[in-house]
Protein backbone atom coordinates (compact mmCIF):
# COMPACT_ATOMS: atom_id res chain seq x y z
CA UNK A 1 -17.08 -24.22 19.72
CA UNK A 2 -15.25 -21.21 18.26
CA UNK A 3 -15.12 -20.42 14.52
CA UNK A 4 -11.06 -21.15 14.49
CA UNK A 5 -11.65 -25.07 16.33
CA UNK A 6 -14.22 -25.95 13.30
CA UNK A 7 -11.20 -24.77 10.84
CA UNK A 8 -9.17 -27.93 9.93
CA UNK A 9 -5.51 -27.48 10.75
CA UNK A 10 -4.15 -27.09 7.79
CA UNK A 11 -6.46 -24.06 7.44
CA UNK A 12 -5.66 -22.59 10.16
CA UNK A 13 -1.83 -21.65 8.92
CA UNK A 14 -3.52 -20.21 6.24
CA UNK A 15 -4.44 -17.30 8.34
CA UNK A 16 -1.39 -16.27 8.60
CA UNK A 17 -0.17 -15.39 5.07
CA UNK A 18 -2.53 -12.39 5.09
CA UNK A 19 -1.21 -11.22 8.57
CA UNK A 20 1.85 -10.99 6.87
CA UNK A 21 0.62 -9.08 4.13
CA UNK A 22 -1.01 -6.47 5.74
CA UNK A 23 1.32 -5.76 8.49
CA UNK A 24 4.16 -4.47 5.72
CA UNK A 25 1.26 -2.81 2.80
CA UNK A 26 -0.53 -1.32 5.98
CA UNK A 27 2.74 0.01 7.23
CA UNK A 28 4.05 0.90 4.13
CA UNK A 29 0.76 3.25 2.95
CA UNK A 30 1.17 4.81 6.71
CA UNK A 31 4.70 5.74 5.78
CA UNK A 32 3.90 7.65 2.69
CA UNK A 33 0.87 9.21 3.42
CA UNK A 34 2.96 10.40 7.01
CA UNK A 35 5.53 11.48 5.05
CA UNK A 36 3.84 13.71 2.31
CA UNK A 37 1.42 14.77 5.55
CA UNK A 38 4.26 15.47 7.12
CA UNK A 39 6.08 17.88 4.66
CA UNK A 40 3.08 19.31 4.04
CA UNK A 41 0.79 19.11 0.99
CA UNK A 42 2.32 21.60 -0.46
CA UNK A 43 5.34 20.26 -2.53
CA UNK A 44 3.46 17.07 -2.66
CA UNK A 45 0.69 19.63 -4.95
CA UNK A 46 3.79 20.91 -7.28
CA UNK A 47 4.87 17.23 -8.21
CA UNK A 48 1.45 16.64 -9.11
CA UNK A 49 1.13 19.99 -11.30
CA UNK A 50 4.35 19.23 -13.06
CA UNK A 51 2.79 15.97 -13.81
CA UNK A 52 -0.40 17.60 -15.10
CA UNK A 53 -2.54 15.64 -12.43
CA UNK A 54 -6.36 17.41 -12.21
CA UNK A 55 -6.94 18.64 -9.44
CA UNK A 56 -3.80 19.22 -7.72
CA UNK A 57 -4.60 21.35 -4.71
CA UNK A 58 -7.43 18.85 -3.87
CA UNK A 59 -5.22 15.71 -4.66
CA UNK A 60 -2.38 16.43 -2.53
CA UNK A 61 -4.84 16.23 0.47
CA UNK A 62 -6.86 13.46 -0.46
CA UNK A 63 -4.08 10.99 -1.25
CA UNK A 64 -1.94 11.27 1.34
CA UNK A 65 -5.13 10.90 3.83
CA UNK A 66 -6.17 7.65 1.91
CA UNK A 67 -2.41 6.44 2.20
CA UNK A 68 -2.35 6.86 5.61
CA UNK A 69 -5.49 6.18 6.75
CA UNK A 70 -5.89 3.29 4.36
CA UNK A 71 -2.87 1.94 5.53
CA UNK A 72 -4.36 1.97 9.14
CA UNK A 73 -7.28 -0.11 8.34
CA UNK A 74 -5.58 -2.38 6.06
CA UNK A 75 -2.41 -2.95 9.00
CA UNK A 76 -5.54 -3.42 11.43
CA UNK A 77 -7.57 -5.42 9.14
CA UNK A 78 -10.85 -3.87 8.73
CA UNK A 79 -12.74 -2.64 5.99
CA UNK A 80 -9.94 -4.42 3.61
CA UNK A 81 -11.92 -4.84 0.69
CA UNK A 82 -13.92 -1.13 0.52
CA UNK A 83 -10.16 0.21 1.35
CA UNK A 84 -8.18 -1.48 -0.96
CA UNK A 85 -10.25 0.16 -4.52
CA UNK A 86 -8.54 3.92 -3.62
CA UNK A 87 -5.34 2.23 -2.28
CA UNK A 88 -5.03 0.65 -5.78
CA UNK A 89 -5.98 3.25 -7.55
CA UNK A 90 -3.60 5.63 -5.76
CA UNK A 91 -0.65 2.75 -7.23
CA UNK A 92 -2.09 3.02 -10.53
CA UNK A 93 -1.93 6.84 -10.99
CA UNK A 94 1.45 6.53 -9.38
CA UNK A 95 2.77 4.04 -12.02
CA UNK A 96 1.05 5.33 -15.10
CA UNK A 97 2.08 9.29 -14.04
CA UNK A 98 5.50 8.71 -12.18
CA UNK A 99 7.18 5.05 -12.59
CA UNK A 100 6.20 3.21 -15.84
CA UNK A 101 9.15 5.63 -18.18
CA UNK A 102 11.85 3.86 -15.71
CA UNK A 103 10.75 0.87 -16.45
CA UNK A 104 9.88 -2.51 -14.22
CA UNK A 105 12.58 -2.51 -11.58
CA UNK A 106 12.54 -0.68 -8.15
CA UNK A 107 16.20 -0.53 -7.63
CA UNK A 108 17.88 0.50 -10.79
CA UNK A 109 21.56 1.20 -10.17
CA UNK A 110 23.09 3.44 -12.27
CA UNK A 111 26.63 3.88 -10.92
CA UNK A 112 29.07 2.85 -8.10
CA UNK A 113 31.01 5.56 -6.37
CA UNK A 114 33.40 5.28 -3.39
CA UNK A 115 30.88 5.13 -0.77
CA UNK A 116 28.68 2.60 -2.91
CA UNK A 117 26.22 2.12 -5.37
CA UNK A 118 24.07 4.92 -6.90
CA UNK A 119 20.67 4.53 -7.45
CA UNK A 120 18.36 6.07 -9.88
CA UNK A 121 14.43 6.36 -9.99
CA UNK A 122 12.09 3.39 -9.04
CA UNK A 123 10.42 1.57 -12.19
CA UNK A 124 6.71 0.31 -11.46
CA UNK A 125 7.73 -2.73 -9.61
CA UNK A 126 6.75 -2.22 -6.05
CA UNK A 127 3.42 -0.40 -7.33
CA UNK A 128 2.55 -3.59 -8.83
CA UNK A 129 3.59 -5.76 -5.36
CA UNK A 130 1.64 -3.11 -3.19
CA UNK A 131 -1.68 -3.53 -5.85
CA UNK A 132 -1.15 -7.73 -6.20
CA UNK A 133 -0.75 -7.41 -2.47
CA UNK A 134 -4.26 -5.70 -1.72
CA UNK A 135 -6.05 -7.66 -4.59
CA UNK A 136 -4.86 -11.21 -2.24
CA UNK A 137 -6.05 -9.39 1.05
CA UNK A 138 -9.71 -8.67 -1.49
CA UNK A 139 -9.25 -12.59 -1.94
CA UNK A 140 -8.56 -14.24 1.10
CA UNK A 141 -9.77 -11.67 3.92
CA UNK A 142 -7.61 -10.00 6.37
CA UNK A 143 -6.61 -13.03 8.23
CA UNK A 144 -5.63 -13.51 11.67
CA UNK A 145 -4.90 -11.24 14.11
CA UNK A 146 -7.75 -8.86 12.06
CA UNK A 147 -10.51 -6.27 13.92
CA UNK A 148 -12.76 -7.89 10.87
CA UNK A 149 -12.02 -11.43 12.85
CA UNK A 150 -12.62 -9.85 16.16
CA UNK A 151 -15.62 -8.32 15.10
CA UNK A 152 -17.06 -11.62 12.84
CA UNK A 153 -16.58 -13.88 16.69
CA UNK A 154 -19.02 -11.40 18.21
C-alpha cells in the first residue's frame, strides 16, 4: 500500500495547491536571480550602495545565487523549509530597502499615453505574496509532484 492510497480522497487534492505554489515562487526566484546573474553583479552592487545595504560587493553575489538557486529547490520541492528562511529574508530587505515608500500596490499607474498606460515603481505587494507564499509551502510541505515526496516513498 503506497503512502498516497492510505490518504483519503479529499486529501489527496490537497496536494495540489502547493504544486501550484511552487511552480510560479520557484520560477519566479529563478527569474531574478538569472536576471541580476545575468547582467552581472555589478550594477546589481551599485543599487545596493545607493541604498546603503552592508556589504554590497558580497551581497550582490550572494542574493542573486539564493534567488536562483532557491528558486530551484523550491520549483523542485526539496529542502522547502531550510530554503524558504533566506528566500524570505531576501523579500524583506527588498520591501523595507526598495518597495515600502511606494506603498502596497505592485502596479501603480501613473499616466496613460497613446500607446497605453504608464506605470510607476512596484509598492511591497508581491514581496508580501512571494513571503505568504513560502510561509504556506513551510506549512503544508511541498506537495505533489515534489523530490521531498519522491524521496519520503523510498
Amino acid at each position: 500500500m503506497t503512502e498516497l492510497s492510505r490518504i483519503p480522497e479529499q486529501k489527496k487534492y490537497a496536494l495540489w495547491g502547493p504544486f501550484f505554489l511552487r511552480l510560479i515562487i520557484g520560477y519566479g526566484f529563478m527569474a531574478h536571480g538569472f536576471a541580476k546573474l545575468s547582467r552581472g553583479p555589478a550594477g546589481f552592487e551599485k543599487l545596493l550602495t545607493q541604498l546603503d545595504i552592508p556589504l554590497a560587493h558580497f551581497s550582490s553575489w550572494l542574493v542573486p545565487l539564493i534567488e536562483f538557486f532557491g528558486g530551484l529547490a523550491v520549483l523542485l520541492g526539496i529542502f522547502v523549509d531550510i530554503t524558504a528562511i533566506p528566500l524570505i529574508a531576501t523579500m524583506l530587505v527588498a520591501m523595507v530597502s526598495v518597495h515600502l515608500k511606494y506603498g502596497f500596490s505592485s502596479v501603480n499607474t501613473i499616466g496613460l499615453t497613446p500607446s497605453g498606460p504608464r506605470f510607476g515603481p512596484p509598492g511591497y505587494e508581491i514581496d508580501l505574496l512571494y513571503i505568504a507564499g513560502l510561509i504556506s509551502l513551510m506549512l503544508t510541505g511541498p506537495g505533489a509532484f515534489s523530490l521531498h515526496q519522491l524521496f519520503k516513498k523510498k
